[in-house]
C-alpha atoms as a PDB file:
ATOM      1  CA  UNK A   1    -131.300  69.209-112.725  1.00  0.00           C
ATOM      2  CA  UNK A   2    -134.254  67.001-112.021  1.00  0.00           C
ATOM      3  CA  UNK A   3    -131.564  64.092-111.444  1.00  0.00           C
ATOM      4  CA  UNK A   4    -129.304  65.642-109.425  1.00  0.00           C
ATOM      5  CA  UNK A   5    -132.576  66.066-107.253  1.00  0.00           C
ATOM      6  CA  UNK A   6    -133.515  62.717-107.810  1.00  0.00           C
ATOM      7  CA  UNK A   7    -130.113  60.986-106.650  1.00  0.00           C
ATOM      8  CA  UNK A   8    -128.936  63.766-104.425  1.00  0.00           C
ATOM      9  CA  UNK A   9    -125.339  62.272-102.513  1.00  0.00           C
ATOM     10  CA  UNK A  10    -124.768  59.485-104.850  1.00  0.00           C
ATOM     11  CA  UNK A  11    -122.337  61.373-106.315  1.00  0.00           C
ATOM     12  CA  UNK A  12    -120.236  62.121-103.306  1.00  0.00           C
ATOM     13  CA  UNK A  13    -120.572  58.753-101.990  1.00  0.00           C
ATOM     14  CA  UNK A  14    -119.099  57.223-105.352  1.00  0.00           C
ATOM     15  CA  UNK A  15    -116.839  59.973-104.853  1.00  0.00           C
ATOM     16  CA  UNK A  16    -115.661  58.597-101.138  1.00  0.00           C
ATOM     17  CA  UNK A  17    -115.845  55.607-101.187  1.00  0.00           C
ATOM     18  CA  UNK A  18    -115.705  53.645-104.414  1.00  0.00           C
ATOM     19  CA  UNK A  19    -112.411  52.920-104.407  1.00  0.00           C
ATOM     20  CA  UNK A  20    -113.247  50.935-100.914  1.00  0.00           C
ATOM     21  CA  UNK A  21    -116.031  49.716-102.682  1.00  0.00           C
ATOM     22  CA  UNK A  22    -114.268  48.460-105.708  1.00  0.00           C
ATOM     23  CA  UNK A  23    -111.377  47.048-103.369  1.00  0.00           C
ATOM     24  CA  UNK A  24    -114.335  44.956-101.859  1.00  0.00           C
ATOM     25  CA  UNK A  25    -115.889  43.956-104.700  1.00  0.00           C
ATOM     26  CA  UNK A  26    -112.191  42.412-106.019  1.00  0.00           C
ATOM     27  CA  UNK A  27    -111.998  40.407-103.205  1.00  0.00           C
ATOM     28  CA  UNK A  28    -115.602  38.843-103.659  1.00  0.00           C
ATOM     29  CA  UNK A  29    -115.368  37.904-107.265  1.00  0.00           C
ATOM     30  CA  UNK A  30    -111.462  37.536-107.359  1.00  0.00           C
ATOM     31  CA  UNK A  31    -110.667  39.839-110.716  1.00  0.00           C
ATOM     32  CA  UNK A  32    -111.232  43.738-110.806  1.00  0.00           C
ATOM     33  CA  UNK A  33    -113.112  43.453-114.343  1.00  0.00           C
ATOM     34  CA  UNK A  34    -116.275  41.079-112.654  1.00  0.00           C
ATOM     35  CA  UNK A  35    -115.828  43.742-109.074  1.00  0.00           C
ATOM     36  CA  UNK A  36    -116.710  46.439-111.538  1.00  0.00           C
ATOM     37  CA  UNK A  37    -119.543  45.282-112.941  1.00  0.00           C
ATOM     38  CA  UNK A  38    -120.854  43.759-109.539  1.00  0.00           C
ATOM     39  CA  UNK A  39    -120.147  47.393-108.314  1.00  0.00           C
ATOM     40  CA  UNK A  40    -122.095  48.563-111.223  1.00  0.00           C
ATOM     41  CA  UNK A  41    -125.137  45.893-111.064  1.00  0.00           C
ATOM     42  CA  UNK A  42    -125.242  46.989-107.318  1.00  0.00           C
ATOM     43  CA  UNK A  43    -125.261  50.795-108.105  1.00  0.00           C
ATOM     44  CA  UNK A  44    -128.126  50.133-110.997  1.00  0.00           C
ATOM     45  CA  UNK A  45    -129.919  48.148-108.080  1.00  0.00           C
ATOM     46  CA  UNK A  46    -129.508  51.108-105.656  1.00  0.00           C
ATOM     47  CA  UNK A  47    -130.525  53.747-108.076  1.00  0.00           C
ATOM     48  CA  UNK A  48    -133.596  51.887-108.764  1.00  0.00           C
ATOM     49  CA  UNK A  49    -134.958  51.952-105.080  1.00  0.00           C
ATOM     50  CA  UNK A  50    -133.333  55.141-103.914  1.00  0.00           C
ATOM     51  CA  UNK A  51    -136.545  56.824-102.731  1.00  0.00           C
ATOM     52  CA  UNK A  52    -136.775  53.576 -99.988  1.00  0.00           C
ATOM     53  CA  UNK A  53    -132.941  53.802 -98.962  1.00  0.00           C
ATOM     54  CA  UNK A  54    -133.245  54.932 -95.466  1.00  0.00           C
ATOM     55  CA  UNK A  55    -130.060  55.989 -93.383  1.00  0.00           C
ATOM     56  CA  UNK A  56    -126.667  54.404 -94.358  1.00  0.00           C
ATOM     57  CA  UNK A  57    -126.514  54.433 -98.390  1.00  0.00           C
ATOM     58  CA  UNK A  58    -122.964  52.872 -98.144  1.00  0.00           C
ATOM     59  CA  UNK A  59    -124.299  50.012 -96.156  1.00  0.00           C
ATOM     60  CA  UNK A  60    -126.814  49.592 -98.142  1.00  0.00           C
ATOM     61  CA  UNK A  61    -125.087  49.226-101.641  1.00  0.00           C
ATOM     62  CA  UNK A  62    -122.802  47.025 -99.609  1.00  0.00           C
ATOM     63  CA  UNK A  63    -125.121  44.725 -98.669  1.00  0.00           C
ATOM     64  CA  UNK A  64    -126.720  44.712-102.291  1.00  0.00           C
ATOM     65  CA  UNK A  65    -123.134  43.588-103.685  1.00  0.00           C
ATOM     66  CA  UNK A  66    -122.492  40.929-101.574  1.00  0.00           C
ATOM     67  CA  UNK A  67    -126.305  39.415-102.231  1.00  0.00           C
ATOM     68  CA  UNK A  68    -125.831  39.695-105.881  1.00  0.00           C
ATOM     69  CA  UNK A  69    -122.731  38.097-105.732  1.00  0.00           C
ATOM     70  CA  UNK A  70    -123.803  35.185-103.845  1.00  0.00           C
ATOM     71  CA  UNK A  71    -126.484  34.993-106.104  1.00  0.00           C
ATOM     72  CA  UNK A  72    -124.045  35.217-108.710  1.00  0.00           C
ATOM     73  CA  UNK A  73    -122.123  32.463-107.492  1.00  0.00           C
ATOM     74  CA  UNK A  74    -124.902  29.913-107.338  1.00  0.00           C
ATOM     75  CA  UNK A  75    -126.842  30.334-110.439  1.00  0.00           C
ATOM     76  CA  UNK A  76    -123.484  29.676-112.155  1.00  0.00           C
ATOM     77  CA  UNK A  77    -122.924  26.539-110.186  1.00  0.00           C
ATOM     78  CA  UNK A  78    -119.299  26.953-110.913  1.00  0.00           C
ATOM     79  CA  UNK A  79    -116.594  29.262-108.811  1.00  0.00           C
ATOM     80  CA  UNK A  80    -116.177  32.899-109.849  1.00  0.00           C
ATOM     81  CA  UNK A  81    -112.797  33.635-112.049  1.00  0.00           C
ATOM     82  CA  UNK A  82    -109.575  33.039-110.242  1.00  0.00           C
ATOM     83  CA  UNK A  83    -106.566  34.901-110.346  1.00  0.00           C
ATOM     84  CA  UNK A  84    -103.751  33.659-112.741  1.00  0.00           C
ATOM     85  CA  UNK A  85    -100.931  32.145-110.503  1.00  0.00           C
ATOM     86  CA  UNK A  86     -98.514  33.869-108.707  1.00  0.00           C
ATOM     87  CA  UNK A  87     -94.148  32.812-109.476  1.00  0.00           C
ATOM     88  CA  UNK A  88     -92.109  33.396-106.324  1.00  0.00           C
ATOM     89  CA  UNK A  89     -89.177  35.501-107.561  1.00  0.00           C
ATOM     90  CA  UNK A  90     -85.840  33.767-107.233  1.00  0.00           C
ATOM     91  CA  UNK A  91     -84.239  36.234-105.521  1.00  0.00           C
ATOM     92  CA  UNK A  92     -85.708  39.228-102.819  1.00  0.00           C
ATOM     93  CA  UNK A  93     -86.167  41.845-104.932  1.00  0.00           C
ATOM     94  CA  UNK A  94     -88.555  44.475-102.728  1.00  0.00           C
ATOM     95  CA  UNK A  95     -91.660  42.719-104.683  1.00  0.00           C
ATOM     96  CA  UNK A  96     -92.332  40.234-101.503  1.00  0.00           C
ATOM     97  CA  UNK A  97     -95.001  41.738 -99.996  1.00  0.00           C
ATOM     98  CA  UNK A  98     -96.649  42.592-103.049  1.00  0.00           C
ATOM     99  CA  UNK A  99     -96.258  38.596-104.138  1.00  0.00           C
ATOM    100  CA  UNK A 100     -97.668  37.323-100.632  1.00  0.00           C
ATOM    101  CA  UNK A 101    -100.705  40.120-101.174  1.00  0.00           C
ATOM    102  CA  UNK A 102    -101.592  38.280-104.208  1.00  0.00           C
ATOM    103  CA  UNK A 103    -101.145  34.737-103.086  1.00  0.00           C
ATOM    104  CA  UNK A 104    -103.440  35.719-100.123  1.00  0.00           C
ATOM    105  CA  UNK A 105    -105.878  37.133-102.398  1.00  0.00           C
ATOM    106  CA  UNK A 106    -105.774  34.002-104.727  1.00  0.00           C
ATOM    107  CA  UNK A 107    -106.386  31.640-101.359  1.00  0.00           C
ATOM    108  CA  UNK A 108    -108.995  33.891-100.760  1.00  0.00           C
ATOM    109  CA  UNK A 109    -110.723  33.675-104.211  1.00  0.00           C
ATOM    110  CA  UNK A 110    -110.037  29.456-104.133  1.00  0.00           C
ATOM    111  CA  UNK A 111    -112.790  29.732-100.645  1.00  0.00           C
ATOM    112  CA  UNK A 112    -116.343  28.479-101.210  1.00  0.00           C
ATOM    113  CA  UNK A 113    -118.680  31.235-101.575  1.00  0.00           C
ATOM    114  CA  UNK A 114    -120.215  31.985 -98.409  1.00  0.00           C
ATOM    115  CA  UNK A 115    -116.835  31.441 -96.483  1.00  0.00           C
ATOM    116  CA  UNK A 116    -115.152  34.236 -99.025  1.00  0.00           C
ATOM    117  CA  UNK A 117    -118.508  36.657 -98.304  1.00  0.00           C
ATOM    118  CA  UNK A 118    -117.881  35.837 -94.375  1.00  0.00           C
ATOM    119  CA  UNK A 119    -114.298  36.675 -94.529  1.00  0.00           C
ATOM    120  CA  UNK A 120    -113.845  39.699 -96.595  1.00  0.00           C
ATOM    121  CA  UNK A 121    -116.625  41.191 -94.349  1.00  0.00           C
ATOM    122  CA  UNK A 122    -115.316  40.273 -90.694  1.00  0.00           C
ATOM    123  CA  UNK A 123    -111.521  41.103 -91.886  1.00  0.00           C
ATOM    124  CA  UNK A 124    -112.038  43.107 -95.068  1.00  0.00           C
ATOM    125  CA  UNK A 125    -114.626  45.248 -94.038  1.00  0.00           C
ATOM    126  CA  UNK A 126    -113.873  44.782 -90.005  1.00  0.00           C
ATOM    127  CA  UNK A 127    -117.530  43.927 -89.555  1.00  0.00           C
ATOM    128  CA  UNK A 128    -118.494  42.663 -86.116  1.00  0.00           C
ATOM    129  CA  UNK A 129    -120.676  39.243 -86.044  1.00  0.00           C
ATOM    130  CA  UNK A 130    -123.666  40.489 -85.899  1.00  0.00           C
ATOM    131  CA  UNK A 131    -123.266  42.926 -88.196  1.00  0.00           C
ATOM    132  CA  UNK A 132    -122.094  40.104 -90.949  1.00  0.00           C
ATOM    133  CA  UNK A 133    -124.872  38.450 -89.321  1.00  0.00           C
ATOM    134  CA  UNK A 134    -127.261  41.262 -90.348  1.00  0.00           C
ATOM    135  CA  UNK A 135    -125.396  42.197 -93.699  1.00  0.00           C
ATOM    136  CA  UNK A 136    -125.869  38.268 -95.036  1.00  0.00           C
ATOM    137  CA  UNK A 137    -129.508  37.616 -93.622  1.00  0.00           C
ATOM    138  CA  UNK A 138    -128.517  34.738 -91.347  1.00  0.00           C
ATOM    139  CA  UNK A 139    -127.458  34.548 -87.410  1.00  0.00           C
ATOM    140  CA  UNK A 140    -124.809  35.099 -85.621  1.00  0.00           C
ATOM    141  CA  UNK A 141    -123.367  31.714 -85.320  1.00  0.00           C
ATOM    142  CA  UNK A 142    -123.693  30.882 -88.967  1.00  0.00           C
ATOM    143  CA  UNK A 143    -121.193  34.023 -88.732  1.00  0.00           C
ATOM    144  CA  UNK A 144    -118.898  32.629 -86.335  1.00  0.00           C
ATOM    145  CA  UNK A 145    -118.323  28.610 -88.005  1.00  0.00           C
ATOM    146  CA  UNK A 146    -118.313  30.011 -91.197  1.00  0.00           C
ATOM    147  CA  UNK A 147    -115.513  32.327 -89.924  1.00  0.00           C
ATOM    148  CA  UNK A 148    -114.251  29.389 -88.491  1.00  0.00           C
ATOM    149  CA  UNK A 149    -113.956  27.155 -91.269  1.00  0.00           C
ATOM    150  CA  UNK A 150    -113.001  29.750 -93.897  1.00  0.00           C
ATOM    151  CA  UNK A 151    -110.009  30.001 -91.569  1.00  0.00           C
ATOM    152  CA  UNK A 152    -109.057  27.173 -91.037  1.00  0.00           C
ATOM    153  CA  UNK A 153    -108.924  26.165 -95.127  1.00  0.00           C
ATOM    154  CA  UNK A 154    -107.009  29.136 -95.587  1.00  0.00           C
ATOM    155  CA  UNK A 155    -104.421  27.644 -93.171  1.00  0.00           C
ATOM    156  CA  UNK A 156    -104.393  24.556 -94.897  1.00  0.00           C
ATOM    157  CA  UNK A 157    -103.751  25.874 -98.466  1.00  0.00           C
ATOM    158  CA  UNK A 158    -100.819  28.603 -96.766  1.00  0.00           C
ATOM    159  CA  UNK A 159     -99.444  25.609 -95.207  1.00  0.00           C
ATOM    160  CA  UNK A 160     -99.398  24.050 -98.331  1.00  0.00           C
ATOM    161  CA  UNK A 161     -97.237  27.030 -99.558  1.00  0.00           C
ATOM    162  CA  UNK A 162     -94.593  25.942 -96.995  1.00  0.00           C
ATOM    163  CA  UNK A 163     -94.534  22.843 -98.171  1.00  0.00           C
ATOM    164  CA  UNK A 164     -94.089  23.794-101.915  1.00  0.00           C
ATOM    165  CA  UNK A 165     -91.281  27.169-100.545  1.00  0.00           C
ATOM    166  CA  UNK A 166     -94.058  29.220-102.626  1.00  0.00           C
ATOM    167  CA  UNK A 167     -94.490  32.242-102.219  1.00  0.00           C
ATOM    168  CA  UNK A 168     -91.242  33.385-100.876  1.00  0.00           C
ATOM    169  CA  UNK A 169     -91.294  35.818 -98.494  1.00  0.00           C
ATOM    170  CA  UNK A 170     -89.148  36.272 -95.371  1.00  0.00           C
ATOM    171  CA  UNK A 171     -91.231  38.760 -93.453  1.00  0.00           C
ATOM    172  CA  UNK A 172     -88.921  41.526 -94.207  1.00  0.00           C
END
């Protein structure tokens, strides 16, 4: 009893919104076994200062998972796990959207750190600027040309995708 006390709404929240959570967590650290234990690491973080959480406990344990995956991401000095590659079917088969999902994800995952963080919380997360601003610890403009050039290096590599007819899918 004393826990349920204790951690009162964790529970529910978990409940809500850790599928959204988890969905997040994929796209920072680009498979769904690391998301779950950054989810995890974030939720042990949470737990351990939930008497100072004031106000919005989702934004909070959001925040916590993308600083602990940054900090991930440089004390390994190497990029987090990518994706296994993604074979264009050879012929339309209803699975096209689902392929171009997972090529977009993989582009994603192939972004430098801070560019990935940026973009999965302006577009991901539908985060204003400041509030990606506020979320990562740095101003507004770092928001906007990191936004900038996570953009345009995802252009280049889906251009690149033209150029190779991979993945194939006709908009339909």
């Amino acid at each position: 009893m004393r826990w349920r006390k204790s951690f009162e709404g964790l529970d529910t929240l978990v409940a809500e919104r850790g599928d959204a959570l988890l969905a997040t967590a994929v796209l920072l650290t680009g498979s769904r076994t690391a998301a779950e234990d950054l989810l995890q690491a974030a939720l042990e973080r949470m737990m351990r200062h939930w008497n100072r959480v004031r106000g919005d406990k989702e934004g909070y344990l959001r925040r916590t998972m993308y600083h602990l995956a940054i900090d991930q991401w440089r004390s390994r000095k190497r990029r987090p796990e990518v994706l296994s590659s993604v074979e264009p079917p050879g012929r339309s088969d209803g699975t096209d959207a689902l392929d171009l999902r997972q090529a977009l994800v993989q582009a994603v995952a192939a972004l430098p750190p801070r560019q990935r963080a940026v973009l999965v919380l302006r577009y991901w997360e539908q985060l204003s600027e400041a509030e990606a601003a506020e979320t990562l610890g740095c101003s507004i403009g770092t928001v906007k040309s990191t936004t900038s050039r996570g953009l345009s290096r995802l252009r280049e590599v889906t251009a690149a995708w033209a150029a190779d007819d991979a993945p194939a899918w006709n908009g339909a």
